[in-house]
C-alpha atoms as a PDB file:
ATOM      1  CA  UNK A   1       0.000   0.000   0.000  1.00  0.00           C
ATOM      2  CA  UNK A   2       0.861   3.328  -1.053  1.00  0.00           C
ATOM      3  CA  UNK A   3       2.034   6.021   1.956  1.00  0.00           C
ATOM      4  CA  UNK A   4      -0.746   8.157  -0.573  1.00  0.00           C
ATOM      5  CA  UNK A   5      -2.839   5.392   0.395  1.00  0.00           C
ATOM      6  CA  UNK A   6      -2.346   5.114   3.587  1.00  0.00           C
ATOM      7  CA  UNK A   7      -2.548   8.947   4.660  1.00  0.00           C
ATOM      8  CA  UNK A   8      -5.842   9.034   2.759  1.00  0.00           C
ATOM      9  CA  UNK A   9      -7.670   5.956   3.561  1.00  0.00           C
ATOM     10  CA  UNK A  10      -8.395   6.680   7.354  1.00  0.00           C
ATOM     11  CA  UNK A  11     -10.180  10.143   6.079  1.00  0.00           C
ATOM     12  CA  UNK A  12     -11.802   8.249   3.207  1.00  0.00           C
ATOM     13  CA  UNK A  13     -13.613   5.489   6.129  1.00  0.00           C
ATOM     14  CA  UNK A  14     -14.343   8.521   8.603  1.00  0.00           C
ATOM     15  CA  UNK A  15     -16.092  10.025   5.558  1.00  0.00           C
ATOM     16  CA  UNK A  16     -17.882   7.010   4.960  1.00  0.00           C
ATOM     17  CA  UNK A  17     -19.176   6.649   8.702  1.00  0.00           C
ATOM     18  CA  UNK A  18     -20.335  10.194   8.530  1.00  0.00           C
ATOM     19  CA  UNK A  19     -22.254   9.600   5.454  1.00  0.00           C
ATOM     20  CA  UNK A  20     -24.092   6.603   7.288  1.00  0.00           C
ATOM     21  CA  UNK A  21     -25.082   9.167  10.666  1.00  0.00           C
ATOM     22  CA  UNK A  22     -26.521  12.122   8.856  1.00  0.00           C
ATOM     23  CA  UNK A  23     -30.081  12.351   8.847  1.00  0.00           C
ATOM     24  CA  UNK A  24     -32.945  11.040   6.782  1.00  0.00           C
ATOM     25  CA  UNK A  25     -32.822  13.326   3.406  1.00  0.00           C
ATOM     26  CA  UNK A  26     -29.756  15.581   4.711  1.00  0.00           C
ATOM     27  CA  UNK A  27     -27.040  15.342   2.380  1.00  0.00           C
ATOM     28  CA  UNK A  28     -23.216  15.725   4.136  1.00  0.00           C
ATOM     29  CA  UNK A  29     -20.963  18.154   3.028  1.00  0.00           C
ATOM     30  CA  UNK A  30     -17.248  17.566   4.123  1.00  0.00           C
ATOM     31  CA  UNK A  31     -15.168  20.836   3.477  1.00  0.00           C
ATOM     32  CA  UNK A  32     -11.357  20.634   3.330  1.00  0.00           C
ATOM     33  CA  UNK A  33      -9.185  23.727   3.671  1.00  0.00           C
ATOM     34  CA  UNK A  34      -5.571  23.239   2.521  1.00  0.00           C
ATOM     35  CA  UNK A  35      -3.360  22.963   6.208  1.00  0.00           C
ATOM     36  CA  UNK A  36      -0.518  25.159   4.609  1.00  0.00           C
ATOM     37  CA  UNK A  37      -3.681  28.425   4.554  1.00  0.00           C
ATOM     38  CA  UNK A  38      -5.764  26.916   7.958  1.00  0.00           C
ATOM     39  CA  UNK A  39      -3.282  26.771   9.918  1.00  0.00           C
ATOM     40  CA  UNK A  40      -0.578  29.303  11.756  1.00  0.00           C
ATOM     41  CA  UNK A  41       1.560  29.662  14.247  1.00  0.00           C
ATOM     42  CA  UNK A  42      -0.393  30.457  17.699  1.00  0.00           C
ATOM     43  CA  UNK A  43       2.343  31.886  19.243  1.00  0.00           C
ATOM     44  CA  UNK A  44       4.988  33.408  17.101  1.00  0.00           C
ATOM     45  CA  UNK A  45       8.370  32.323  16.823  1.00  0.00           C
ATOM     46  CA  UNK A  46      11.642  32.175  14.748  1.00  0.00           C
ATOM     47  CA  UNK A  47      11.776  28.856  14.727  1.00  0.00           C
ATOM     48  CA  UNK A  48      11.513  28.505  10.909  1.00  0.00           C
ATOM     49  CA  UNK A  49      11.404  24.334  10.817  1.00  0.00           C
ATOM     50  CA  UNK A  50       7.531  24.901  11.927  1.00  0.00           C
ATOM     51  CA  UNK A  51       5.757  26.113   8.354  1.00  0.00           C
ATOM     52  CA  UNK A  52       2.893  25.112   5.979  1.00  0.00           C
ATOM     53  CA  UNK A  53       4.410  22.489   2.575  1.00  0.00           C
ATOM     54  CA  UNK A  54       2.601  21.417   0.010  1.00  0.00           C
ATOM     55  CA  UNK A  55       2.325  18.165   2.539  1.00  0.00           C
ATOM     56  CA  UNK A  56       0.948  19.705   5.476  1.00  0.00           C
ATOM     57  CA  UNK A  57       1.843  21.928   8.288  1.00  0.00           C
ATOM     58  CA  UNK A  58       4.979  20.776   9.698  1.00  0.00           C
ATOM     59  CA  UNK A  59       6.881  20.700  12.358  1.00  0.00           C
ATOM     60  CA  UNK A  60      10.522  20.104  11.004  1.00  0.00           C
ATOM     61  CA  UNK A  61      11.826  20.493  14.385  1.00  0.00           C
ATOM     62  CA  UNK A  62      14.163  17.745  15.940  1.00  0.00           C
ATOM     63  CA  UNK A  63      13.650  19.545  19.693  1.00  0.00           C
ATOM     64  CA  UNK A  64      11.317  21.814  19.886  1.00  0.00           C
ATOM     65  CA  UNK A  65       6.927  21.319  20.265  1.00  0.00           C
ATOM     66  CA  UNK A  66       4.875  24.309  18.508  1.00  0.00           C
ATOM     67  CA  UNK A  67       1.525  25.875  19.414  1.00  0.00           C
ATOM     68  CA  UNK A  68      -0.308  26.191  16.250  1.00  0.00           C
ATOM     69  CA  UNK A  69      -4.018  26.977  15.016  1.00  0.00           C
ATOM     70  CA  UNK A  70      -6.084  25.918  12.987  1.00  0.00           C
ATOM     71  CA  UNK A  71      -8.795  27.851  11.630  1.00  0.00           C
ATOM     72  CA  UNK A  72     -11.909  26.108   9.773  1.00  0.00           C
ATOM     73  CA  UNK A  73     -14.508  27.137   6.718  1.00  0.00           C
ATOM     74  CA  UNK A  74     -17.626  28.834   7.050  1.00  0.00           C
ATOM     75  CA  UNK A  75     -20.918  26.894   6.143  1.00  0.00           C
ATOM     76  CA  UNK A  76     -23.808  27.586   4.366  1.00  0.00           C
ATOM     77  CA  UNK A  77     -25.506  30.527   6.954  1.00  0.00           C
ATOM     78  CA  UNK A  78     -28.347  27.518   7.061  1.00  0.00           C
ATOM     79  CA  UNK A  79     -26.182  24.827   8.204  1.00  0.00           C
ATOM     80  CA  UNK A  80     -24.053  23.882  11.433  1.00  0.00           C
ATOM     81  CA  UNK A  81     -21.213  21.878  11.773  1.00  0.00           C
ATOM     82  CA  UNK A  82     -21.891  18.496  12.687  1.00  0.00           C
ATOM     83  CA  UNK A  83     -17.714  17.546  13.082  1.00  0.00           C
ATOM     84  CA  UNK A  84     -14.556  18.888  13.520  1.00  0.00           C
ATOM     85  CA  UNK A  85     -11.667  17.039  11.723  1.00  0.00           C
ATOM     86  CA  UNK A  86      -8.016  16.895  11.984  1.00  0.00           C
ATOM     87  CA  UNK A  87      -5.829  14.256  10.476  1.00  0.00           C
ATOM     88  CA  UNK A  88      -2.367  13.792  12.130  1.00  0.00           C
ATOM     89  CA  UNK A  89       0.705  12.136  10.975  1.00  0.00           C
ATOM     90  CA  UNK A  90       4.117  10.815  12.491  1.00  0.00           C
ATOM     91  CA  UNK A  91       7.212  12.512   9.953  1.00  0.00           C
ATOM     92  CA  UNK A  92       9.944   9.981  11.183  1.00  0.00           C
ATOM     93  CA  UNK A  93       8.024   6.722  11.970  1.00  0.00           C
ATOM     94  CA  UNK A  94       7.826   7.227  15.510  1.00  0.00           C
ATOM     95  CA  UNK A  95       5.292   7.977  18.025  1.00  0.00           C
ATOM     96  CA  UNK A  96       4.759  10.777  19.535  1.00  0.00           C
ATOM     97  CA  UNK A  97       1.546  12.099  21.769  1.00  0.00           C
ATOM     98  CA  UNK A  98      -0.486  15.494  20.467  1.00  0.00           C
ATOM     99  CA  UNK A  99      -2.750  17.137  22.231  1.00  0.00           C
ATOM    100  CA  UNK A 100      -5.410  19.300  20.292  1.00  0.00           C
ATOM    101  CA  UNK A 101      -8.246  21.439  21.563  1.00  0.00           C
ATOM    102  CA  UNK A 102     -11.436  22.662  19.629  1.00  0.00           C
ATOM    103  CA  UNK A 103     -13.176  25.185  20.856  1.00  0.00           C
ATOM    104  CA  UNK A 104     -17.224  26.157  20.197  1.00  0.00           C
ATOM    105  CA  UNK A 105     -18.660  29.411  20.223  1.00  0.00           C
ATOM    106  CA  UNK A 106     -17.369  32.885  19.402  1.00  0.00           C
ATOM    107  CA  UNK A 107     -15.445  34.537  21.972  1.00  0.00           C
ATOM    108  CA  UNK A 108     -17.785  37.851  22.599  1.00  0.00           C
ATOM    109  CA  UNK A 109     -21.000  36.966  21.898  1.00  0.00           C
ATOM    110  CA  UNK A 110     -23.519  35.454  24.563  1.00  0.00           C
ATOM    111  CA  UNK A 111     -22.919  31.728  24.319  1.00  0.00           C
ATOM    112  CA  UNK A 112     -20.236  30.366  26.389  1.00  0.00           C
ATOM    113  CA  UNK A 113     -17.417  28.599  24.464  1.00  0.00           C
ATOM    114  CA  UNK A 114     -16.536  25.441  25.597  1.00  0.00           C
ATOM    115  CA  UNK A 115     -12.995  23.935  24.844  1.00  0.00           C
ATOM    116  CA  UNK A 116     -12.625  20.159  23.956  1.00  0.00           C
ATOM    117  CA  UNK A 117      -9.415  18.691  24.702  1.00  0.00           C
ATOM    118  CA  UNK A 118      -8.004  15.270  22.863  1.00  0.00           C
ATOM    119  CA  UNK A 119      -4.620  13.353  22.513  1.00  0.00           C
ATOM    120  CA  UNK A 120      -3.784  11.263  19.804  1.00  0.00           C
ATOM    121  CA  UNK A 121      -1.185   9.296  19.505  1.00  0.00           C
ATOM    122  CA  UNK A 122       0.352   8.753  15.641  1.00  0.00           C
ATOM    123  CA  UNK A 123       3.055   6.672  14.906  1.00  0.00           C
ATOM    124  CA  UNK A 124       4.176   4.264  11.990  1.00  0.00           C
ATOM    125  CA  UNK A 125       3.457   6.041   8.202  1.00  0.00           C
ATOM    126  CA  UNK A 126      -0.248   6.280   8.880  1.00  0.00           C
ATOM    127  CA  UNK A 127      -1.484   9.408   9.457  1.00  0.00           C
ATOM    128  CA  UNK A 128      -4.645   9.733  12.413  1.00  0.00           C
ATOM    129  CA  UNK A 129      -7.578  11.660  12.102  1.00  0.00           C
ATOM    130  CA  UNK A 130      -8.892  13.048  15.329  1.00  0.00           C
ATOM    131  CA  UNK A 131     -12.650  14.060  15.618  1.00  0.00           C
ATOM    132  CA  UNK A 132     -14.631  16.430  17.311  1.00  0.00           C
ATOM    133  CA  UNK A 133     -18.831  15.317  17.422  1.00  0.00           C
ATOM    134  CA  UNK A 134     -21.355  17.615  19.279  1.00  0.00           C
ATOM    135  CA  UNK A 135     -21.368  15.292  21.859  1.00  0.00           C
ATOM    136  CA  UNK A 136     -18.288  16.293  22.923  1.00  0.00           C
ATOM    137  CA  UNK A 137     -19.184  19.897  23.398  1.00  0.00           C
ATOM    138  CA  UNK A 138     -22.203  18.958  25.274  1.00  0.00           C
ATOM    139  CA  UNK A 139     -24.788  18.890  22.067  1.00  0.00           C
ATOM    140  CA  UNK A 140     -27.286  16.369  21.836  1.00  0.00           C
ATOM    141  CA  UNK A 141     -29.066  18.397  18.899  1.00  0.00           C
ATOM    142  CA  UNK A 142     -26.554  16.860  16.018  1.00  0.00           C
ATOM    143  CA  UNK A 143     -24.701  20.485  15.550  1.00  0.00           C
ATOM    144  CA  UNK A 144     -21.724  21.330  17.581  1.00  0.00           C
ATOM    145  CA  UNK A 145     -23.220  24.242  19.451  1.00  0.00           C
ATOM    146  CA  UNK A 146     -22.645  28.214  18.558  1.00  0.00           C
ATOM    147  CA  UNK A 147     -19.471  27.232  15.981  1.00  0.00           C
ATOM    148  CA  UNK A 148     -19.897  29.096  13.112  1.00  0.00           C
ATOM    149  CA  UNK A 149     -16.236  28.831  12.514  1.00  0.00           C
ATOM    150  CA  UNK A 150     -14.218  26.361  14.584  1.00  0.00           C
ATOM    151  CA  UNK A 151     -10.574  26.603  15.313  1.00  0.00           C
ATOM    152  CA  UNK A 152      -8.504  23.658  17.024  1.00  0.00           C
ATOM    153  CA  UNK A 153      -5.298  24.535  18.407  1.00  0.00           C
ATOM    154  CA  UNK A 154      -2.248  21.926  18.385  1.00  0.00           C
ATOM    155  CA  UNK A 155       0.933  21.756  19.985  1.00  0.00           C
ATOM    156  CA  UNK A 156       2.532  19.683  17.705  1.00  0.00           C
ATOM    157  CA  UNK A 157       5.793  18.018  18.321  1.00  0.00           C
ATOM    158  CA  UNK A 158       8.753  17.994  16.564  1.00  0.00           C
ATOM    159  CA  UNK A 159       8.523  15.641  13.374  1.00  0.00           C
ATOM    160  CA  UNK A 160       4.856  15.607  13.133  1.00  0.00           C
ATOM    161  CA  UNK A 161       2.106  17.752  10.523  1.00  0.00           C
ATOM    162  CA  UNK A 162      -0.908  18.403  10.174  1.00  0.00           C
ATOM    163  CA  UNK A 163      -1.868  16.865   6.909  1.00  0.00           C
ATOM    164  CA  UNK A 164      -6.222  17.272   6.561  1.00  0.00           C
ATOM    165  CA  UNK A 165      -8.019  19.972   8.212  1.00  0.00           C
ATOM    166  CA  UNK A 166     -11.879  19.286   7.326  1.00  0.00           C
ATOM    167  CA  UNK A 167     -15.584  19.937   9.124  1.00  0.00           C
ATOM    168  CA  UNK A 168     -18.563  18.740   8.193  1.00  0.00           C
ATOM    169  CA  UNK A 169     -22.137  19.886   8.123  1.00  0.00           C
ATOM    170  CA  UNK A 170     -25.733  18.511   6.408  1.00  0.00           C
ATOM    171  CA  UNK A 171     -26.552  20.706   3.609  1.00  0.00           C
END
């Protein structure tokens, strides 16, 4: 199998096991922004091994972790995200732990933002996708609650990227 293969197969079942949960007569629209324009730096630096390549944003580092962002699409003004996606993957072969938080809401408006906290663990040539659902933010109405445009913010250790950066919504 292919490394292509292989980094895109785990997004290519996910996207199949969405399809399968949306509701009767909703279709599911999965949005992909590139990870080299989503995502930034959170808190500058000159470190200049941490930057967005045509395969993802990396962290070239061999010692130092990196806060970064990333910042998701805008659906329809009739829809609501339904996920929050972020697909992971180990640059050298070996594992190493991230920890990424998503956060709901807009920070100034009434609704309180609640931040989501997850570790993945990605080792090996396959990449991992880690997902948000509005269960995890509390939902129980199939929409992740007051997120008209999620961000999830990574510190990614040295010799890992972020390779997919995708939400979903029903359309």
């Amino acid at each position: 199998m292919s490394i292509a293969t292989r980094i895109l197969l785990p997004p290519a079942i996910l996207a199949c096991g969405l399809a399968l949960s949306a509701p009767a007569g909703a279709a599911t629209v999965y949005e992909y922004v590139n990870p080299a324009v989503a995502c930034q730096l959170s808190i500058p630096t000159t470190d200049t091994k941490v930057r967005p390549k045509a395969s993802g944003y990396r962290n070239e580092s061999d010692s130092n972790g990196a806060f970064v962002i990333c910042g998701y699409g805008k659906p329809t003004s009739s829809s609501s995200i339904t996920q929050i996606n972020l697909t992971l993957l180990s640059m050298d072969g070996a594992s190493h732990s991230v920890d990424c938080t998503a956060v709901s809401a807009v920070n100034g408006t009434n609704n309180t933002q609640k931040y989501v906290t997850k570790t993945a663990v990605v080792s090996g040539t396959n990449g991992i996708t880690v997902t948000w659902n509005p269960g995890d933010f509390g939902s129980t109405s199939g929409d992740i609650p007051f997120t008209p445009s999620p961000s999830v913010t990574c510190i990614l250790p040295p010799q890992t990227a972020i390779t997919q950066v995708i939400d979903a919504y029903n359309q």
